[in-house]
PDB file of N, CA and C in Angstrom:
ATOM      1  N   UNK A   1     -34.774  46.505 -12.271  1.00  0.00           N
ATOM      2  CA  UNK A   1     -34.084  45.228 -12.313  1.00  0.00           C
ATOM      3  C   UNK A   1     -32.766  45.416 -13.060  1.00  0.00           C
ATOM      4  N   UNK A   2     -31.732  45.239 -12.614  1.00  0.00           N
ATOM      5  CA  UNK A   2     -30.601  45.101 -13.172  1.00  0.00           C
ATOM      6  C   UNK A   2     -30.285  43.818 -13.828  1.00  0.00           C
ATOM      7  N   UNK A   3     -29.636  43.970 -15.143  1.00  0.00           N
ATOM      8  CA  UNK A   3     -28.969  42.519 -15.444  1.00  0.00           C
ATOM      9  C   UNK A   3     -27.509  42.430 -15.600  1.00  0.00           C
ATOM     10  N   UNK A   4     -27.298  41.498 -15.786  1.00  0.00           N
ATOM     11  CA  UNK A   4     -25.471  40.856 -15.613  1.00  0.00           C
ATOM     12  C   UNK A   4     -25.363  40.212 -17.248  1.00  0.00           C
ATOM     13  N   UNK A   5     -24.540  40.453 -17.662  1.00  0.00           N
ATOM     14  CA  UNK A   5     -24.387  39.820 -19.001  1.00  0.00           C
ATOM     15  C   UNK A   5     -22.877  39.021 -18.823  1.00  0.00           C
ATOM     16  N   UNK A   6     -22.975  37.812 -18.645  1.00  0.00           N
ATOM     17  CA  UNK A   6     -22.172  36.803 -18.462  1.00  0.00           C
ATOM     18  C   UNK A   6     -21.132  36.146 -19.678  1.00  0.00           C
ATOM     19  N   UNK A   7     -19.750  36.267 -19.640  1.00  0.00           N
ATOM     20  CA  UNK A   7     -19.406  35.716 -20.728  1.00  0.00           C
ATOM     21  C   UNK A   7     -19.099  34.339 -20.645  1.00  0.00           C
ATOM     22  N   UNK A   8     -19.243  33.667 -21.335  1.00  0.00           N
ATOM     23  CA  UNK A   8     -19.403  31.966 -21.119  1.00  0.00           C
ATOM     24  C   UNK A   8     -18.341  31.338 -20.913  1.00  0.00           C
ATOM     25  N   UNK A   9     -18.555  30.187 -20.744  1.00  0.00           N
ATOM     26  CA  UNK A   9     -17.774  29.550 -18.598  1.00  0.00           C
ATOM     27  C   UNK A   9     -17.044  28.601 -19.467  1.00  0.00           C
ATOM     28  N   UNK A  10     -16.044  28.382 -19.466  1.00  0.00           N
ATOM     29  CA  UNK A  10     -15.794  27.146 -20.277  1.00  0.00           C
ATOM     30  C   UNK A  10     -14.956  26.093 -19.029  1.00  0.00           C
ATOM     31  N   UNK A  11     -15.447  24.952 -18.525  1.00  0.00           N
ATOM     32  CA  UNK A  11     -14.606  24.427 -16.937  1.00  0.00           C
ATOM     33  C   UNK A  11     -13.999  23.134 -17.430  1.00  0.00           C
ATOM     34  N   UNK A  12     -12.697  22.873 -17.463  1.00  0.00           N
ATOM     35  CA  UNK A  12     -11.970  21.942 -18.008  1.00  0.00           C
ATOM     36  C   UNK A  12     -11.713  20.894 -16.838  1.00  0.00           C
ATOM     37  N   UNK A  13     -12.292  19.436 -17.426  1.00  0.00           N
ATOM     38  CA  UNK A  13     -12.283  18.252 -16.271  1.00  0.00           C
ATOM     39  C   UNK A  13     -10.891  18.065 -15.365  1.00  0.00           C
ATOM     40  N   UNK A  14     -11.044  18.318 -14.074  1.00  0.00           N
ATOM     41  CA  UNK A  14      -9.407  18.476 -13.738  1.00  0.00           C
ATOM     42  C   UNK A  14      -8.770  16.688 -13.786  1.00  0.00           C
ATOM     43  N   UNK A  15      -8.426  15.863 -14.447  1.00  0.00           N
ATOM     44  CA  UNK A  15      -8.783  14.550 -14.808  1.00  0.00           C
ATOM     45  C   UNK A  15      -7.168  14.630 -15.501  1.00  0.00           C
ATOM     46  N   UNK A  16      -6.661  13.134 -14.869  1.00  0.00           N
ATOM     47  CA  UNK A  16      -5.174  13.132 -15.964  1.00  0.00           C
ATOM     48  C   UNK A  16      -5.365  11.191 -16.262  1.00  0.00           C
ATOM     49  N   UNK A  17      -4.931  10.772 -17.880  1.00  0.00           N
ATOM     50  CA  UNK A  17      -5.119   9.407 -17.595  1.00  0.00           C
ATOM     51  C   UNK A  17      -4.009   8.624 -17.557  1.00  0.00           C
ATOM     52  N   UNK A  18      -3.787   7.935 -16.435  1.00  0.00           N
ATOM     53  CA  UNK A  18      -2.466   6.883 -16.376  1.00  0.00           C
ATOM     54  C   UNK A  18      -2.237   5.704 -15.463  1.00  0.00           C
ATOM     55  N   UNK A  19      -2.466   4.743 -15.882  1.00  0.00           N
ATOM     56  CA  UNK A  19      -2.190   4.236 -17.179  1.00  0.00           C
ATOM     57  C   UNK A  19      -3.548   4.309 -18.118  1.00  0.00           C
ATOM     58  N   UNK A  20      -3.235   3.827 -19.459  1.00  0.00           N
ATOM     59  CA  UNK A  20      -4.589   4.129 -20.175  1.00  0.00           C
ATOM     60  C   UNK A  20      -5.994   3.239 -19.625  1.00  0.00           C
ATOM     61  N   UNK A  21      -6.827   4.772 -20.088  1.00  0.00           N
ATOM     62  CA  UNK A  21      -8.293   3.738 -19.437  1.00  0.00           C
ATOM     63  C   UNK A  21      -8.414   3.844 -17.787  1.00  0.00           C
ATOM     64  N   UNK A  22      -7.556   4.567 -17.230  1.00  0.00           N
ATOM     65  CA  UNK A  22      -7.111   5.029 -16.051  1.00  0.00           C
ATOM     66  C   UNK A  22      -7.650   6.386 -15.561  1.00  0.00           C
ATOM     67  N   UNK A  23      -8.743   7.111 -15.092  1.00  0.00           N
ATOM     68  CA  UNK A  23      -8.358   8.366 -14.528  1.00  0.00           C
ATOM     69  C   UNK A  23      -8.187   8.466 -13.529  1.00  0.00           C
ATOM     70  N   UNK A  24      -7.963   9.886 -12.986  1.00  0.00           N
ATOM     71  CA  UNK A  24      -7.268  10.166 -11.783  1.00  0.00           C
ATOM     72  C   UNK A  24      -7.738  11.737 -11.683  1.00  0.00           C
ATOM     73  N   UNK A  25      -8.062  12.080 -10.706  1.00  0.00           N
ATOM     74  CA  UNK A  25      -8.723  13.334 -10.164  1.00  0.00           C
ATOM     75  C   UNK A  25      -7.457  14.388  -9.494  1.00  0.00           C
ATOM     76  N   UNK A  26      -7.613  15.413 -10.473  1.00  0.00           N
ATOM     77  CA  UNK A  26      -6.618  16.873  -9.926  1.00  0.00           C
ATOM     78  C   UNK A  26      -5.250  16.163 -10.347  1.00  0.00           C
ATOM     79  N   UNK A  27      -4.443  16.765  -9.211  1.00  0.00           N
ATOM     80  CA  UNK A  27      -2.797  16.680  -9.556  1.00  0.00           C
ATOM     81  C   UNK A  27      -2.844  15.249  -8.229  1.00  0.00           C
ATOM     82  N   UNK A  28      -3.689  14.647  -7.998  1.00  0.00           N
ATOM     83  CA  UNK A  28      -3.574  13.605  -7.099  1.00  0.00           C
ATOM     84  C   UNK A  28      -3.437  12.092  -7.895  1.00  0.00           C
ATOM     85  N   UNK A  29      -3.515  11.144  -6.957  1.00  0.00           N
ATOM     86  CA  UNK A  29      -3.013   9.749  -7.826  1.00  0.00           C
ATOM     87  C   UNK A  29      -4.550   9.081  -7.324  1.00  0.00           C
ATOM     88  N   UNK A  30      -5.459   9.886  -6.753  1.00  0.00           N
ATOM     89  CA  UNK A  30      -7.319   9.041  -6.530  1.00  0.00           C
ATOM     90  C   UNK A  30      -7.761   9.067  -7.924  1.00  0.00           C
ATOM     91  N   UNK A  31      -8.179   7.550  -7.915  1.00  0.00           N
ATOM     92  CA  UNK A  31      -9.273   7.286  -8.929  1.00  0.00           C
ATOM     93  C   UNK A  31     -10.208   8.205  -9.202  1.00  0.00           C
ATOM     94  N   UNK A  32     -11.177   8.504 -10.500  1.00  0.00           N
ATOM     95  CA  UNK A  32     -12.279   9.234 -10.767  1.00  0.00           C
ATOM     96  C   UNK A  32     -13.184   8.118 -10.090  1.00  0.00           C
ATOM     97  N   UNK A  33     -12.947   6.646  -9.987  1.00  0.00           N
ATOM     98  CA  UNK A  33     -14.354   6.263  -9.665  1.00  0.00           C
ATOM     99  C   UNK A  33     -14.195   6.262  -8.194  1.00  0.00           C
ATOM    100  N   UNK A  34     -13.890   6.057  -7.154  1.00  0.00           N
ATOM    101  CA  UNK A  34     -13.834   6.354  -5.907  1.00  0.00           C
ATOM    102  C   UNK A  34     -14.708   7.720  -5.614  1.00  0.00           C
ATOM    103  N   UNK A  35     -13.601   8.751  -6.663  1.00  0.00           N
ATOM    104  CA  UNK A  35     -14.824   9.782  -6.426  1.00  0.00           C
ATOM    105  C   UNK A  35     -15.956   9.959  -6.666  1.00  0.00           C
ATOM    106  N   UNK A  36     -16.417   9.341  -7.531  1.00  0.00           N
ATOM    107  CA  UNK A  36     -17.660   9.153  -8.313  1.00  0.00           C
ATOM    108  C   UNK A  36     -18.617   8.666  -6.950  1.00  0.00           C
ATOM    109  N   UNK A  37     -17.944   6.909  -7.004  1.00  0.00           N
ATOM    110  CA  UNK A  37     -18.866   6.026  -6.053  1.00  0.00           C
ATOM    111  C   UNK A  37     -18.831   7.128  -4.306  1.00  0.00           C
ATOM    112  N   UNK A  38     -17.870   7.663  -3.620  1.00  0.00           N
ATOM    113  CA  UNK A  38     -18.276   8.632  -2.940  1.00  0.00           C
ATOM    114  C   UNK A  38     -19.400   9.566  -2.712  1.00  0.00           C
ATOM    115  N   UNK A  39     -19.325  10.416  -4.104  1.00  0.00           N
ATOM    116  CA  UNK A  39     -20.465  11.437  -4.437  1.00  0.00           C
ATOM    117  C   UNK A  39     -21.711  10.485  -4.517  1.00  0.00           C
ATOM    118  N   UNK A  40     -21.928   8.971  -4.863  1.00  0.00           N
ATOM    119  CA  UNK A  40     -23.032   8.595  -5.412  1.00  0.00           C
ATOM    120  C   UNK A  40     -23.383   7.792  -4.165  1.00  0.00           C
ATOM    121  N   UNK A  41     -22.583   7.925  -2.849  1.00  0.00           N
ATOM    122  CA  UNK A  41     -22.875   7.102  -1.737  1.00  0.00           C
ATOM    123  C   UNK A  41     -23.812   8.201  -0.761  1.00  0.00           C
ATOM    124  N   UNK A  42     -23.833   9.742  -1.362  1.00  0.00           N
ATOM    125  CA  UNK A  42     -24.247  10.466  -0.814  1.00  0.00           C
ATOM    126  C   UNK A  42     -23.471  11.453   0.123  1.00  0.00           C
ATOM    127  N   UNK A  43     -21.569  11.028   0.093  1.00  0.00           N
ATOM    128  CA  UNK A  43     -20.592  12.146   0.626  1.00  0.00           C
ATOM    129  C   UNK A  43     -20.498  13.424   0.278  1.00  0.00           C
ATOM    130  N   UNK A  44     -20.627  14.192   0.799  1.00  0.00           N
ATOM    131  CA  UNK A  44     -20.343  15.682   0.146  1.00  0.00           C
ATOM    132  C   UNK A  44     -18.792  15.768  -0.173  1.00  0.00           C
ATOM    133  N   UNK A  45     -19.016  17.015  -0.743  1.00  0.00           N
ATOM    134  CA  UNK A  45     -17.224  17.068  -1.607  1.00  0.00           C
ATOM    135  C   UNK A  45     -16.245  17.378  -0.539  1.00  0.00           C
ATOM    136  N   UNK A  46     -17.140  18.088   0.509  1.00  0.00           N
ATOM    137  CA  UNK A  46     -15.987  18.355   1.672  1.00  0.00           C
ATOM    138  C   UNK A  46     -15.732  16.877   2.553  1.00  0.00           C
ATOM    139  N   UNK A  47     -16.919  15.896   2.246  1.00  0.00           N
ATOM    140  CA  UNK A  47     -16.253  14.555   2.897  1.00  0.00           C
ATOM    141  C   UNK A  47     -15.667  13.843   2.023  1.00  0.00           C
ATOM    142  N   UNK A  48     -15.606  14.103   1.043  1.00  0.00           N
ATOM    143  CA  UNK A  48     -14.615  13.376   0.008  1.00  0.00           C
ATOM    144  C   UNK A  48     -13.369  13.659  -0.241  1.00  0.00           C
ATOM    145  N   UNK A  49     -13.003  15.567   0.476  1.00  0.00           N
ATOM    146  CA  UNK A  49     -11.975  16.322  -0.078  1.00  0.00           C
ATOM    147  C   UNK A  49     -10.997  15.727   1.580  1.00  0.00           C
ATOM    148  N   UNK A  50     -11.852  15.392   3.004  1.00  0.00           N
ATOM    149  CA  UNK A  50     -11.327  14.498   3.878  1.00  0.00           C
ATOM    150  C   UNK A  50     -10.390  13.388   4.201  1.00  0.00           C
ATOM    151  N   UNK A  51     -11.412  12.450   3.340  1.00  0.00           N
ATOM    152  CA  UNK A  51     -11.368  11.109   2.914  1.00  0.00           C
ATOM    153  C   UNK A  51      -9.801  11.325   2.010  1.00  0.00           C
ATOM    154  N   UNK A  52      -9.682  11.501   1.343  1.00  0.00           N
ATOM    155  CA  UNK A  52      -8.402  11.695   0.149  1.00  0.00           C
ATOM    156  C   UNK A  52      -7.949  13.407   0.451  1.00  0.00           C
ATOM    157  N   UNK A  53      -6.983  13.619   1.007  1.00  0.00           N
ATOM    158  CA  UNK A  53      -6.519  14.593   1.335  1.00  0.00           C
ATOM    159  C   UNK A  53      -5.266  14.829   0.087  1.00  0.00           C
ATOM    160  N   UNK A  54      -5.372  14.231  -0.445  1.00  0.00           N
ATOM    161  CA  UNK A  54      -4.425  14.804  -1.777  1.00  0.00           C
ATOM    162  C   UNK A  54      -5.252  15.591  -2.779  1.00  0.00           C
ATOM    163  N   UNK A  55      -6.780  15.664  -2.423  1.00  0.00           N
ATOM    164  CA  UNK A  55      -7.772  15.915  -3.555  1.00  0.00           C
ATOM    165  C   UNK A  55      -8.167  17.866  -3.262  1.00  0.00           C
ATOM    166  N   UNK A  56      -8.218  18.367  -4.021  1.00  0.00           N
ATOM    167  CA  UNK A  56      -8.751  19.749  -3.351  1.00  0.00           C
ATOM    168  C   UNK A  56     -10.059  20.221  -3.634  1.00  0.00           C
ATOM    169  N   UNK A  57     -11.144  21.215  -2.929  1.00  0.00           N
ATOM    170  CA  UNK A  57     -12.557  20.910  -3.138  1.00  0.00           C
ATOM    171  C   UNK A  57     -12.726  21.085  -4.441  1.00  0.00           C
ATOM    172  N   UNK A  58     -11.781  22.015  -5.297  1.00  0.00           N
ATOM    173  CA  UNK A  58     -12.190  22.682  -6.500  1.00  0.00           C
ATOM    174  C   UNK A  58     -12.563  21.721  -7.018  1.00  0.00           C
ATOM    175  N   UNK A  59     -11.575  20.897  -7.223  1.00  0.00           N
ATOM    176  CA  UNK A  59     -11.337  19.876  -8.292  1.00  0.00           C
ATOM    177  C   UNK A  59     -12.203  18.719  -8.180  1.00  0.00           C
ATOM    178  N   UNK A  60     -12.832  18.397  -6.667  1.00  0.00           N
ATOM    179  CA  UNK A  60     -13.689  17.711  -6.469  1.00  0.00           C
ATOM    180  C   UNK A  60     -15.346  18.196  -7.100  1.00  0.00           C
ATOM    181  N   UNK A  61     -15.349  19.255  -6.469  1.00  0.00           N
ATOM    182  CA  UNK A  61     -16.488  20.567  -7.343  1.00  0.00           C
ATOM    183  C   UNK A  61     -16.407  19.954  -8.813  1.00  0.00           C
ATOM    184  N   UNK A  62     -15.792  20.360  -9.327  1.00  0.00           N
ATOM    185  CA  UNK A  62     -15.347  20.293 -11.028  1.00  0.00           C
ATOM    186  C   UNK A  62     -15.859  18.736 -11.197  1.00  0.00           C
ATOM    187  N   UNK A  63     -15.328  18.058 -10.891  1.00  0.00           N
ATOM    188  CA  UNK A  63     -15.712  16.690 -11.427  1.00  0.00           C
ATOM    189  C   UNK A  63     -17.123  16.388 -11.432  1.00  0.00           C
ATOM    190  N   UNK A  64     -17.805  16.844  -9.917  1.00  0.00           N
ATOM    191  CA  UNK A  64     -19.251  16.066  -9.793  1.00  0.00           C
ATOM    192  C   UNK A  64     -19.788  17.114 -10.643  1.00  0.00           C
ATOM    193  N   UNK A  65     -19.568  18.378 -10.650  1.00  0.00           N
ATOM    194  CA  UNK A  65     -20.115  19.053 -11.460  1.00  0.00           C
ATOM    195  C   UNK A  65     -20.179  18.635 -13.186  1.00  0.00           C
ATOM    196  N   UNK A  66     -19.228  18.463 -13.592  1.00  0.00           N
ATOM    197  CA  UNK A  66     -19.202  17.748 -15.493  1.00  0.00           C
ATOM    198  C   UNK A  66     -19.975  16.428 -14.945  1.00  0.00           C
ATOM    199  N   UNK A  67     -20.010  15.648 -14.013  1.00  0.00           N
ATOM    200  CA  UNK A  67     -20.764  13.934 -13.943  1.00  0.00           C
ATOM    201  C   UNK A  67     -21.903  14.978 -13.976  1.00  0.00           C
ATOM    202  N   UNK A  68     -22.421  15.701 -13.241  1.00  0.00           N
ATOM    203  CA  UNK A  68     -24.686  16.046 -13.114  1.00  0.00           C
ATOM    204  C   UNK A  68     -24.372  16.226 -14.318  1.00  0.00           C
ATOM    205  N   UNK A  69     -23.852  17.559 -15.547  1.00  0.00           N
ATOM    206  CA  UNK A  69     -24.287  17.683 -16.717  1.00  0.00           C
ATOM    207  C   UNK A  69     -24.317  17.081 -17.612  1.00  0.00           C
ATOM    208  N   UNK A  70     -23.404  16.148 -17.602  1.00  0.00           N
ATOM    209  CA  UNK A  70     -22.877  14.496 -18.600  1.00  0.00           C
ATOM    210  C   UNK A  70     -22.697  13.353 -17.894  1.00  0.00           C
ATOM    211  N   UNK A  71     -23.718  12.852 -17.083  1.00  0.00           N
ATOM    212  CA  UNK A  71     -23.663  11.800 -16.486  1.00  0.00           C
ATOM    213  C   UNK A  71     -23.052  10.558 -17.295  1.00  0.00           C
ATOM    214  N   UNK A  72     -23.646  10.185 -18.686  1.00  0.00           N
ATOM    215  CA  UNK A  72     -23.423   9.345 -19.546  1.00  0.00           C
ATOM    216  C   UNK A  72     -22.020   8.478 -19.370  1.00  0.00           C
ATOM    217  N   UNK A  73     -20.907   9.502 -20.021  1.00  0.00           N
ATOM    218  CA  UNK A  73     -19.960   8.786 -19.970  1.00  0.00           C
ATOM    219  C   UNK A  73     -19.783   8.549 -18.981  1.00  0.00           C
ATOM    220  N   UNK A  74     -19.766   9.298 -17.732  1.00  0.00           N
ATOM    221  CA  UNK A  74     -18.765   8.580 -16.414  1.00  0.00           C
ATOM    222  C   UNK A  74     -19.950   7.598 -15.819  1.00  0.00           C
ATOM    223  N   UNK A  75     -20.512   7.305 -16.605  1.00  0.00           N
ATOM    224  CA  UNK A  75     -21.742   6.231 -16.130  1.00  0.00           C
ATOM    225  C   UNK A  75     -21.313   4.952 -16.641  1.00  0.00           C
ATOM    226  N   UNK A  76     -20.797   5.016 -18.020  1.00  0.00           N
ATOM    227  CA  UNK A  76     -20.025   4.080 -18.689  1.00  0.00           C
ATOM    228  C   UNK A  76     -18.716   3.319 -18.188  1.00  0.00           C
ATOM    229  N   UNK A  77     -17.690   5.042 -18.211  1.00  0.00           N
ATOM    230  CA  UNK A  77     -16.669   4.526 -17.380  1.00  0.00           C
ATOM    231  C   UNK A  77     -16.587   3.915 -15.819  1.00  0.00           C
ATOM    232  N   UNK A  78     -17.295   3.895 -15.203  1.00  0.00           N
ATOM    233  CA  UNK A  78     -17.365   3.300 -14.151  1.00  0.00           C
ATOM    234  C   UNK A  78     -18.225   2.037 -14.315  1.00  0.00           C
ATOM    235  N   UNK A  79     -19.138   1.174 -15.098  1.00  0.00           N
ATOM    236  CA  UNK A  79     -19.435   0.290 -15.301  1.00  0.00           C
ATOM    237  C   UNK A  79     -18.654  -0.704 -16.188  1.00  0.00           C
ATOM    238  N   UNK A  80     -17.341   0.444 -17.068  1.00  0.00           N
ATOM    239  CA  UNK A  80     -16.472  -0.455 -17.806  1.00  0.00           C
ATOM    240  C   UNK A  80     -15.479  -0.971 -16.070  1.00  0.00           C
ATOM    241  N   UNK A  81     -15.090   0.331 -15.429  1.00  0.00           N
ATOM    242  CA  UNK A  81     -14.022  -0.125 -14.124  1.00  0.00           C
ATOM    243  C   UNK A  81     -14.717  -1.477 -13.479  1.00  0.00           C
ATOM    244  N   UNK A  82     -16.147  -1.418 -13.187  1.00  0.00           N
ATOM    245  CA  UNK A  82     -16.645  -2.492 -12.157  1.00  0.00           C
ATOM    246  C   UNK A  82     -16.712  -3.633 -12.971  1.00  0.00           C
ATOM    247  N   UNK A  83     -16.730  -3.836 -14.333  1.00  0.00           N
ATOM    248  CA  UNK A  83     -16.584  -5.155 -14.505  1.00  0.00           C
ATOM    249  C   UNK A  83     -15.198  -5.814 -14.784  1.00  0.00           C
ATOM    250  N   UNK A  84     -14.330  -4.505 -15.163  1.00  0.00           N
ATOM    251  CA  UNK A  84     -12.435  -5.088 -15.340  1.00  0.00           C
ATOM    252  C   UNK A  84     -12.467  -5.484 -13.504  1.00  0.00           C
ATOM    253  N   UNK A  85     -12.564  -4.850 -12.889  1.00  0.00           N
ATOM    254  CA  UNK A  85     -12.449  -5.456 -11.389  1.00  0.00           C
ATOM    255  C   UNK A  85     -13.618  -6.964 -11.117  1.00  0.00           C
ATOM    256  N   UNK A  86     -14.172  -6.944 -11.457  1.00  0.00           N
ATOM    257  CA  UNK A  86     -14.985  -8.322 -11.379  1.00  0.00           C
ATOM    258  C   UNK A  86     -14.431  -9.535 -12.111  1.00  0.00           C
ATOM    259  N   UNK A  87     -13.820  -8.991 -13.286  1.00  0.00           N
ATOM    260  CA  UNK A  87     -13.166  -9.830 -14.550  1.00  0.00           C
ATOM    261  C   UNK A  87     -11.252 -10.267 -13.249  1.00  0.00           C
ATOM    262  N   UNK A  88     -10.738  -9.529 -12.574  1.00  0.00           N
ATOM    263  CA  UNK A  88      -9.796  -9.399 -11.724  1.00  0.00           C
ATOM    264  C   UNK A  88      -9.838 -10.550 -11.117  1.00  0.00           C
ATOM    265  N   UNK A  89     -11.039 -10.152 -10.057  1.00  0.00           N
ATOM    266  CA  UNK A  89     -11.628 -10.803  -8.887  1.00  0.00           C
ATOM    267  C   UNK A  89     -11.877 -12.252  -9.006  1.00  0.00           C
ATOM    268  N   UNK A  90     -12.157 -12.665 -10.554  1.00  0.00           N
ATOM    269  CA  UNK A  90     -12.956 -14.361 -10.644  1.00  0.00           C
ATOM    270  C   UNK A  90     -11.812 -14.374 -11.343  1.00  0.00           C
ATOM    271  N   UNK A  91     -10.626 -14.406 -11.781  1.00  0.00           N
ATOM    272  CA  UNK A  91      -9.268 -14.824 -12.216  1.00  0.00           C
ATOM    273  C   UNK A  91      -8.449 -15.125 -11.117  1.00  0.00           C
ATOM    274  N   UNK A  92      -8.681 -14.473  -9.750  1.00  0.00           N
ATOM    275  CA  UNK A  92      -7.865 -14.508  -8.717  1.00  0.00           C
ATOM    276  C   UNK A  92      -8.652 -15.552  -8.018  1.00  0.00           C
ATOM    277  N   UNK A  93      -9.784 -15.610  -7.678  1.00  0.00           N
ATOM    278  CA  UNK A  93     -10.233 -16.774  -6.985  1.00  0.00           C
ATOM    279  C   UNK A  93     -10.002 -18.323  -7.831  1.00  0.00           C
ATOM    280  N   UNK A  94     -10.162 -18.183  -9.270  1.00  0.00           N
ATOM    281  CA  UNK A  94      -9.881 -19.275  -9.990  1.00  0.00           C
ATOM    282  C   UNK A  94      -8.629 -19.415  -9.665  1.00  0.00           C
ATOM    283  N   UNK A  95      -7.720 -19.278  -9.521  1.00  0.00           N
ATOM    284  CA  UNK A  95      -6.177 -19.448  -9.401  1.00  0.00           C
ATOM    285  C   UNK A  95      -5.153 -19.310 -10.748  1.00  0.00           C
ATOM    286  N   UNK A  96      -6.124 -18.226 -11.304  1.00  0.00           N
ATOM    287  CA  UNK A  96      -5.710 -17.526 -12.944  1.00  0.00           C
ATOM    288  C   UNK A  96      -4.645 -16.909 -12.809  1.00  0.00           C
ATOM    289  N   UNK A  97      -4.838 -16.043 -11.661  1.00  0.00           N
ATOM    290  CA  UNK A  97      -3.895 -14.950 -11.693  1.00  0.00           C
ATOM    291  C   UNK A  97      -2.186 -15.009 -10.839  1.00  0.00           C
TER     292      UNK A  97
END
């Protein structure tokens, strides 16, 4: 049996934020949650890397990959996005906005 002695992986979220409270996936202007809700609709990364053609697989890779090992936060951040968009949505129908 042969072994491989691996030196450790360190994979940096390809993620930029703007405006704040904002991310955005790779060197593209797509939301992290689009990609998120994609991956969680059951799209693969190559139908997601389709869908948004500014996105590249790596970077699509990279993301769902840090969401399986740390689901937490981007579990957060996307339940903070769906309620600022709900908070949107009943300001605009009220005639708030």
């Amino acid at each position: 049996m042969t072994t491989v002695d691996f030196e450790p992986l360190t994979v940096s979220v390809p993620m930029w934020e703007e405006p704040a409270g904002v991310f955005r996936v790779g060197k593209s202007r797509v939301l992290l949650e689009l990609v998120l809700a994609a991956y969680l609709r059951g799209e693969s990364p190559e139908g997601i890397v389709r869908s948004y053609r500014s996105l590249t697989l790596v970077d699509v890779y990279a993301v769902i990959g840090c969401y399986l090992a740390n689901p937490t936060p981007f579990n957060n951040y996307l339940l903070q996005s769906e309620q600022q968009a709900e908070l949107i949505r009943t300001r605009i129908e009220s005639g708030q906005y």
